[in-house]
N, C-alpha and C. Protein backbone atom coordinates (compact mmCIF):
# COMPACT_ATOMS: atom_id res chain seq x y z
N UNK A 1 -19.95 15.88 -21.92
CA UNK A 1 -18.83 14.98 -21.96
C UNK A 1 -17.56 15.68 -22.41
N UNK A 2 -17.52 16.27 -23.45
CA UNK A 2 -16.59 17.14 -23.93
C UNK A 2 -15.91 18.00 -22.68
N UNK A 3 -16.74 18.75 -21.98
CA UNK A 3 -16.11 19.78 -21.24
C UNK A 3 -15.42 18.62 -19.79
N UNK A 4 -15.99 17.81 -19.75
CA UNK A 4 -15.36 16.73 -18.69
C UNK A 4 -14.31 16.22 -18.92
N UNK A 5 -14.14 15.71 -20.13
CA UNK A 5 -12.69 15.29 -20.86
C UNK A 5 -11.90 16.10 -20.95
N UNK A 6 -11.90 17.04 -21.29
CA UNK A 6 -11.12 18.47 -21.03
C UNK A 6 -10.80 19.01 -19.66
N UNK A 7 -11.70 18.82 -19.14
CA UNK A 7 -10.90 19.27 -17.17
C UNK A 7 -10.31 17.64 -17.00
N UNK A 8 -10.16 16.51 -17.44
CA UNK A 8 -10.13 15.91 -16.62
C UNK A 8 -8.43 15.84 -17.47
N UNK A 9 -8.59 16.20 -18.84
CA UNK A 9 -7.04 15.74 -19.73
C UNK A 9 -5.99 17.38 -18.86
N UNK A 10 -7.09 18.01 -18.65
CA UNK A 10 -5.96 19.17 -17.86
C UNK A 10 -5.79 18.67 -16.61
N UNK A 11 -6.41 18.18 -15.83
CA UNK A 11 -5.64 17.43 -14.67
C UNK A 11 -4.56 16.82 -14.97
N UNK A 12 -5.08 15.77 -15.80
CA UNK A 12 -3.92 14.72 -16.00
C UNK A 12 -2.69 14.96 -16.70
N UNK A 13 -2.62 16.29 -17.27
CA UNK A 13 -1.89 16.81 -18.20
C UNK A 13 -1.57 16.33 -19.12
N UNK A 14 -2.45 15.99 -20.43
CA UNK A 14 -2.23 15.11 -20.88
C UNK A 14 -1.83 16.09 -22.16
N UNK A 15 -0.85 14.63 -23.42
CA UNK A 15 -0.50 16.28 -24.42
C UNK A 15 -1.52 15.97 -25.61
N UNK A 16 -1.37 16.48 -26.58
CA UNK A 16 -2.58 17.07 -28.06
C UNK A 16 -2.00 15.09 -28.50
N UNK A 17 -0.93 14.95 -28.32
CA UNK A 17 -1.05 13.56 -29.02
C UNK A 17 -1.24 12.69 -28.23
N UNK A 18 -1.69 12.60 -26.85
CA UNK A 18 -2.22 11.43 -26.24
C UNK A 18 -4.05 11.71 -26.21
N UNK A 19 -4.54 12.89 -26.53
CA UNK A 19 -5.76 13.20 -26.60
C UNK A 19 -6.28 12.72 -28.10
N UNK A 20 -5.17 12.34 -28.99
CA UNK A 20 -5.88 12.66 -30.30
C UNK A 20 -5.85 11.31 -30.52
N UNK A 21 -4.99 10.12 -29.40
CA UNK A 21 -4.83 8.86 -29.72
C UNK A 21 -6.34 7.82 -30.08
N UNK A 22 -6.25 7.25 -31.06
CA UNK A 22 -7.34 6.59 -31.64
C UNK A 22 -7.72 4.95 -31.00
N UNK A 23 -8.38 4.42 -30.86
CA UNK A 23 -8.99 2.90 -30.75
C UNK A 23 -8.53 2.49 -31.80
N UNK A 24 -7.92 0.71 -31.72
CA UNK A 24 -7.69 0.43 -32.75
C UNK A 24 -8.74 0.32 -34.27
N UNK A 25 -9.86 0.24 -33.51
CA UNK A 25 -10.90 0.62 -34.69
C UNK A 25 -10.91 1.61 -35.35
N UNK A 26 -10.13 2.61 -34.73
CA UNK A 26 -10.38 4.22 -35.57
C UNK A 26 -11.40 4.85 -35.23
N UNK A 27 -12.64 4.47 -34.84
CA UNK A 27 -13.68 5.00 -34.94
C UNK A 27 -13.58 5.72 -33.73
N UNK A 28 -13.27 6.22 -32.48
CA UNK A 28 -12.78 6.99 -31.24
C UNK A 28 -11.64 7.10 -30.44
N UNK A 29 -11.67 8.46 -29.39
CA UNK A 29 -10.25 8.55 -29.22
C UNK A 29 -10.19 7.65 -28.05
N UNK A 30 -9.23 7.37 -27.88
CA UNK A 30 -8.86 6.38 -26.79
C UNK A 30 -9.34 7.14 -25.29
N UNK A 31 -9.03 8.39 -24.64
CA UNK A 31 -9.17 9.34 -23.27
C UNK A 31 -10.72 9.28 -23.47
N UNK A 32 -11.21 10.15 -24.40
CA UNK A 32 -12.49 10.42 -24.72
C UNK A 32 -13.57 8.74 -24.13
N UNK A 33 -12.67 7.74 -24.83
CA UNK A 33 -14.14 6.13 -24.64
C UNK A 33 -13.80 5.52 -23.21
N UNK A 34 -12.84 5.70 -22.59
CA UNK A 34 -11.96 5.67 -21.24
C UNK A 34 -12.97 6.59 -19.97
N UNK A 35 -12.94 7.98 -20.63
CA UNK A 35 -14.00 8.59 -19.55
C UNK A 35 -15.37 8.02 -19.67
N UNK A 36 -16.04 8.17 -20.60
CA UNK A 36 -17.36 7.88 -20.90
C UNK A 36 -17.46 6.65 -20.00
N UNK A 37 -16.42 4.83 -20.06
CA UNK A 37 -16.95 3.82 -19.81
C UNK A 37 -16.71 4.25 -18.28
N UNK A 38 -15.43 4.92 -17.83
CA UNK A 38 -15.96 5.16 -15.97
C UNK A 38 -17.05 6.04 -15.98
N UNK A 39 -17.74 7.06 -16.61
CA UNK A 39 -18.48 7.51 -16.07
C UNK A 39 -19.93 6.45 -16.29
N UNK A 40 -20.31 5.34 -16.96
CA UNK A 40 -21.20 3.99 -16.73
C UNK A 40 -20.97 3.58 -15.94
N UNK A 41 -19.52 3.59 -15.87
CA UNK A 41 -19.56 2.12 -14.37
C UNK A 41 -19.90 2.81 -13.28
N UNK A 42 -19.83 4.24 -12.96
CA UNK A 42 -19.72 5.08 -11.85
C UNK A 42 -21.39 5.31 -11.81
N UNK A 43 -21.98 5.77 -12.56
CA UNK A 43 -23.05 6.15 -12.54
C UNK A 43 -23.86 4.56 -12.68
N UNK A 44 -23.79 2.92 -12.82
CA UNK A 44 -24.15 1.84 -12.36
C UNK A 44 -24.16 1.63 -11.21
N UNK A 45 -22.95 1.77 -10.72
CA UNK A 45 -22.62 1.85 -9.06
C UNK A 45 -23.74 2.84 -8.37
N UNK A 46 -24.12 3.62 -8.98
CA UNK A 46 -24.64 5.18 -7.74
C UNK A 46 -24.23 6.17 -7.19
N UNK A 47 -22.81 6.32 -8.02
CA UNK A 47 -22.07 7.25 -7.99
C UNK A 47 -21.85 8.16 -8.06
N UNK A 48 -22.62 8.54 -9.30
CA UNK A 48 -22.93 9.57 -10.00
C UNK A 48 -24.34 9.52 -10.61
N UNK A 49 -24.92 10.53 -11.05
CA UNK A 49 -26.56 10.35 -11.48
C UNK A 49 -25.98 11.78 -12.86
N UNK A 50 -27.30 11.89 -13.50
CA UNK A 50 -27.29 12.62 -14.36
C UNK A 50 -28.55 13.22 -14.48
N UNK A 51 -28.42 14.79 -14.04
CA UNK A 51 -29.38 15.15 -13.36
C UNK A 51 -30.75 15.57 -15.02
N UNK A 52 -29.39 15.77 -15.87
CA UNK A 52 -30.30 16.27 -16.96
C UNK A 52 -29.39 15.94 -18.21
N UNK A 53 -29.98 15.88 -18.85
CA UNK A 53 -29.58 15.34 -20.60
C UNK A 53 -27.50 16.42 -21.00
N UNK A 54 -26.70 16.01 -20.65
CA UNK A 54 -25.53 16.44 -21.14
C UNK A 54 -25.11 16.65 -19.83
N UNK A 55 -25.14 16.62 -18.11
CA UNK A 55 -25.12 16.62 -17.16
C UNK A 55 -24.46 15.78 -16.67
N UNK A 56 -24.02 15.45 -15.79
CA UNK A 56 -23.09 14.80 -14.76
C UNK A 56 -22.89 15.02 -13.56
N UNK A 57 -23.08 14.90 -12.31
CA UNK A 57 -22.94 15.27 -10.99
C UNK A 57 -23.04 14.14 -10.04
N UNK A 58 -21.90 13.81 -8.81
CA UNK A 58 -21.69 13.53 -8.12
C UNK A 58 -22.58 13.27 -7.30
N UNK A 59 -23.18 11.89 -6.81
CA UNK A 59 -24.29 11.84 -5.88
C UNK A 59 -24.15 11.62 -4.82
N UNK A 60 -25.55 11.73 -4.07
CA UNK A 60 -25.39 11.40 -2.09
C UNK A 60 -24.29 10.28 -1.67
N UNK A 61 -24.53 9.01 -2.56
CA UNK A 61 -23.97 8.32 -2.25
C UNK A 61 -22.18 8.23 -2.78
N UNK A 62 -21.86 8.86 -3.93
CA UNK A 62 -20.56 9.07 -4.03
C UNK A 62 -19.65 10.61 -3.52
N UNK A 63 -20.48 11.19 -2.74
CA UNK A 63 -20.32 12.13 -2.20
C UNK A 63 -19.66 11.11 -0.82
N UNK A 64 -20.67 10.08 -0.31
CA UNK A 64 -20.18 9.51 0.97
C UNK A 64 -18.49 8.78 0.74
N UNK A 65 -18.33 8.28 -0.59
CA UNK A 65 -17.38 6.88 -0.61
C UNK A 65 -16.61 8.41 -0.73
N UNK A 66 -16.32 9.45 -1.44
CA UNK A 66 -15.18 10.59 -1.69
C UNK A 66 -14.95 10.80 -0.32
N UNK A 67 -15.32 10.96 0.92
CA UNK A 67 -15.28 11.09 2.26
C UNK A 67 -14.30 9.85 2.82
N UNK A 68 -14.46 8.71 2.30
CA UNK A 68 -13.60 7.45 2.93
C UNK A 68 -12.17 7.73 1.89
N UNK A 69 -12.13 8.39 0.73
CA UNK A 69 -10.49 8.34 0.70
C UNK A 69 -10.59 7.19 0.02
N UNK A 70 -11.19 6.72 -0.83
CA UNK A 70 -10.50 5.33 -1.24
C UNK A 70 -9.42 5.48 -2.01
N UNK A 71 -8.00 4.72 -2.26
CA UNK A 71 -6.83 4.62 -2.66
C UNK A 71 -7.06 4.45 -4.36
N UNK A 72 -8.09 3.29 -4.44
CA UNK A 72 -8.56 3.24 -5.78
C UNK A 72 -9.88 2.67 -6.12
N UNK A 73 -9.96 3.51 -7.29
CA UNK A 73 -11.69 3.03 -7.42
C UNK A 73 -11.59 1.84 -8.93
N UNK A 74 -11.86 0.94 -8.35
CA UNK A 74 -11.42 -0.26 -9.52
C UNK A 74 -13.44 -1.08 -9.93
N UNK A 75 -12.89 -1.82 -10.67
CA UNK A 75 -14.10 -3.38 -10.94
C UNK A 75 -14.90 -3.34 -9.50
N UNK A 76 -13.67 -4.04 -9.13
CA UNK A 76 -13.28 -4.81 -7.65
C UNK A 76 -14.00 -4.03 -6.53
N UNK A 77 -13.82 -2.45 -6.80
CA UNK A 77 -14.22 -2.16 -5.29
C UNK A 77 -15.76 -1.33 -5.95
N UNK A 78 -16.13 -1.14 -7.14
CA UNK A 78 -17.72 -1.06 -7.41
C UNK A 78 -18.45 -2.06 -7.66
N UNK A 79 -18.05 -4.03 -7.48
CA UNK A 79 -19.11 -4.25 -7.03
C UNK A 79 -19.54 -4.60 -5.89
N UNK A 80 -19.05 -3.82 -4.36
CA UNK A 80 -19.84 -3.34 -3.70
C UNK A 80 -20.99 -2.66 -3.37
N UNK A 81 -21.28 -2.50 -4.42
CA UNK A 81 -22.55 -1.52 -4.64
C UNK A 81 -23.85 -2.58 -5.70
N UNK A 82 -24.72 -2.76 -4.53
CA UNK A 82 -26.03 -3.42 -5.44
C UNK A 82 -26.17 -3.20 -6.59
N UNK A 83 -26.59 -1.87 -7.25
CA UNK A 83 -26.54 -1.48 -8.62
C UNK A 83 -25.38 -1.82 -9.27
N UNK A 84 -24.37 -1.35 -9.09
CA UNK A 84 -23.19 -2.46 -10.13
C UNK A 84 -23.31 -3.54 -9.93
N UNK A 85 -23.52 -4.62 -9.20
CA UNK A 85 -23.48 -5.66 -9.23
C UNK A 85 -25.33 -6.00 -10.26
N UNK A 86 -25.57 -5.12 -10.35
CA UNK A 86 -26.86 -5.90 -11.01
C UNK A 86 -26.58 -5.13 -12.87
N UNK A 87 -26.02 -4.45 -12.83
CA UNK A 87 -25.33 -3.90 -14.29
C UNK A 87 -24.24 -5.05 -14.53
C-alpha cells in the first residue's frame, strides 16, 4: 500500500502537506484511507485481485474495462459489476 500511495501521490503531484493531511479523527491520512477505500471498491467490483499478501494487480477483467477508456470510474459505474453489487 505504501509504495502505491507513493506512485500514485507522484502522479498526482501531490505536496508533503496534502500527503500529511489527517481525517478528522486523527487517526489517518486523508490520500493514504482514499486509496485503500478505491482499492475495496475496485477489487469488489473484479477489478483488481490480490495475488498475494501486500500485492495488488490489475485483473482480466479490469484489464478489459482499461481498454473501453472509461471517462470515470465512480459508485455509479462499479455497480455494474455483480460482485460490487453484492459488496
Amino acid at each position: 500500500m505504501k509504495e502505491m500511495v507513493q506512485v500514485l501521490a507522484q502522479k498526482f503531484r501531490l505536496s508533503e502537506t496534502e500527503l500529511e493531511e489527517l481525517l478528522p479523527s486523527g487517526q489517518a491520512r486523508v490520500f493514504m484511507n482514499r486509496v485503500a477505500w478505491t482499492k475495496t471498491h475496485l477489487k469488489a467490483a473484479g477489478l483488481v485481485d490480490n495475488p498475494q499478501r501486500g500485492r495488488v494487480r490489475i485483473s482480466a477483467l479490469g484489464q478489459e474495462v482499461i481498454k473501453t477508456a472509461p471517462e470515470r470510474i465512480s459508485l455509479q459505474f462499479l455497480r455494474q459489476f455483480e460482485g460490487y453489487r453484492e459488496f
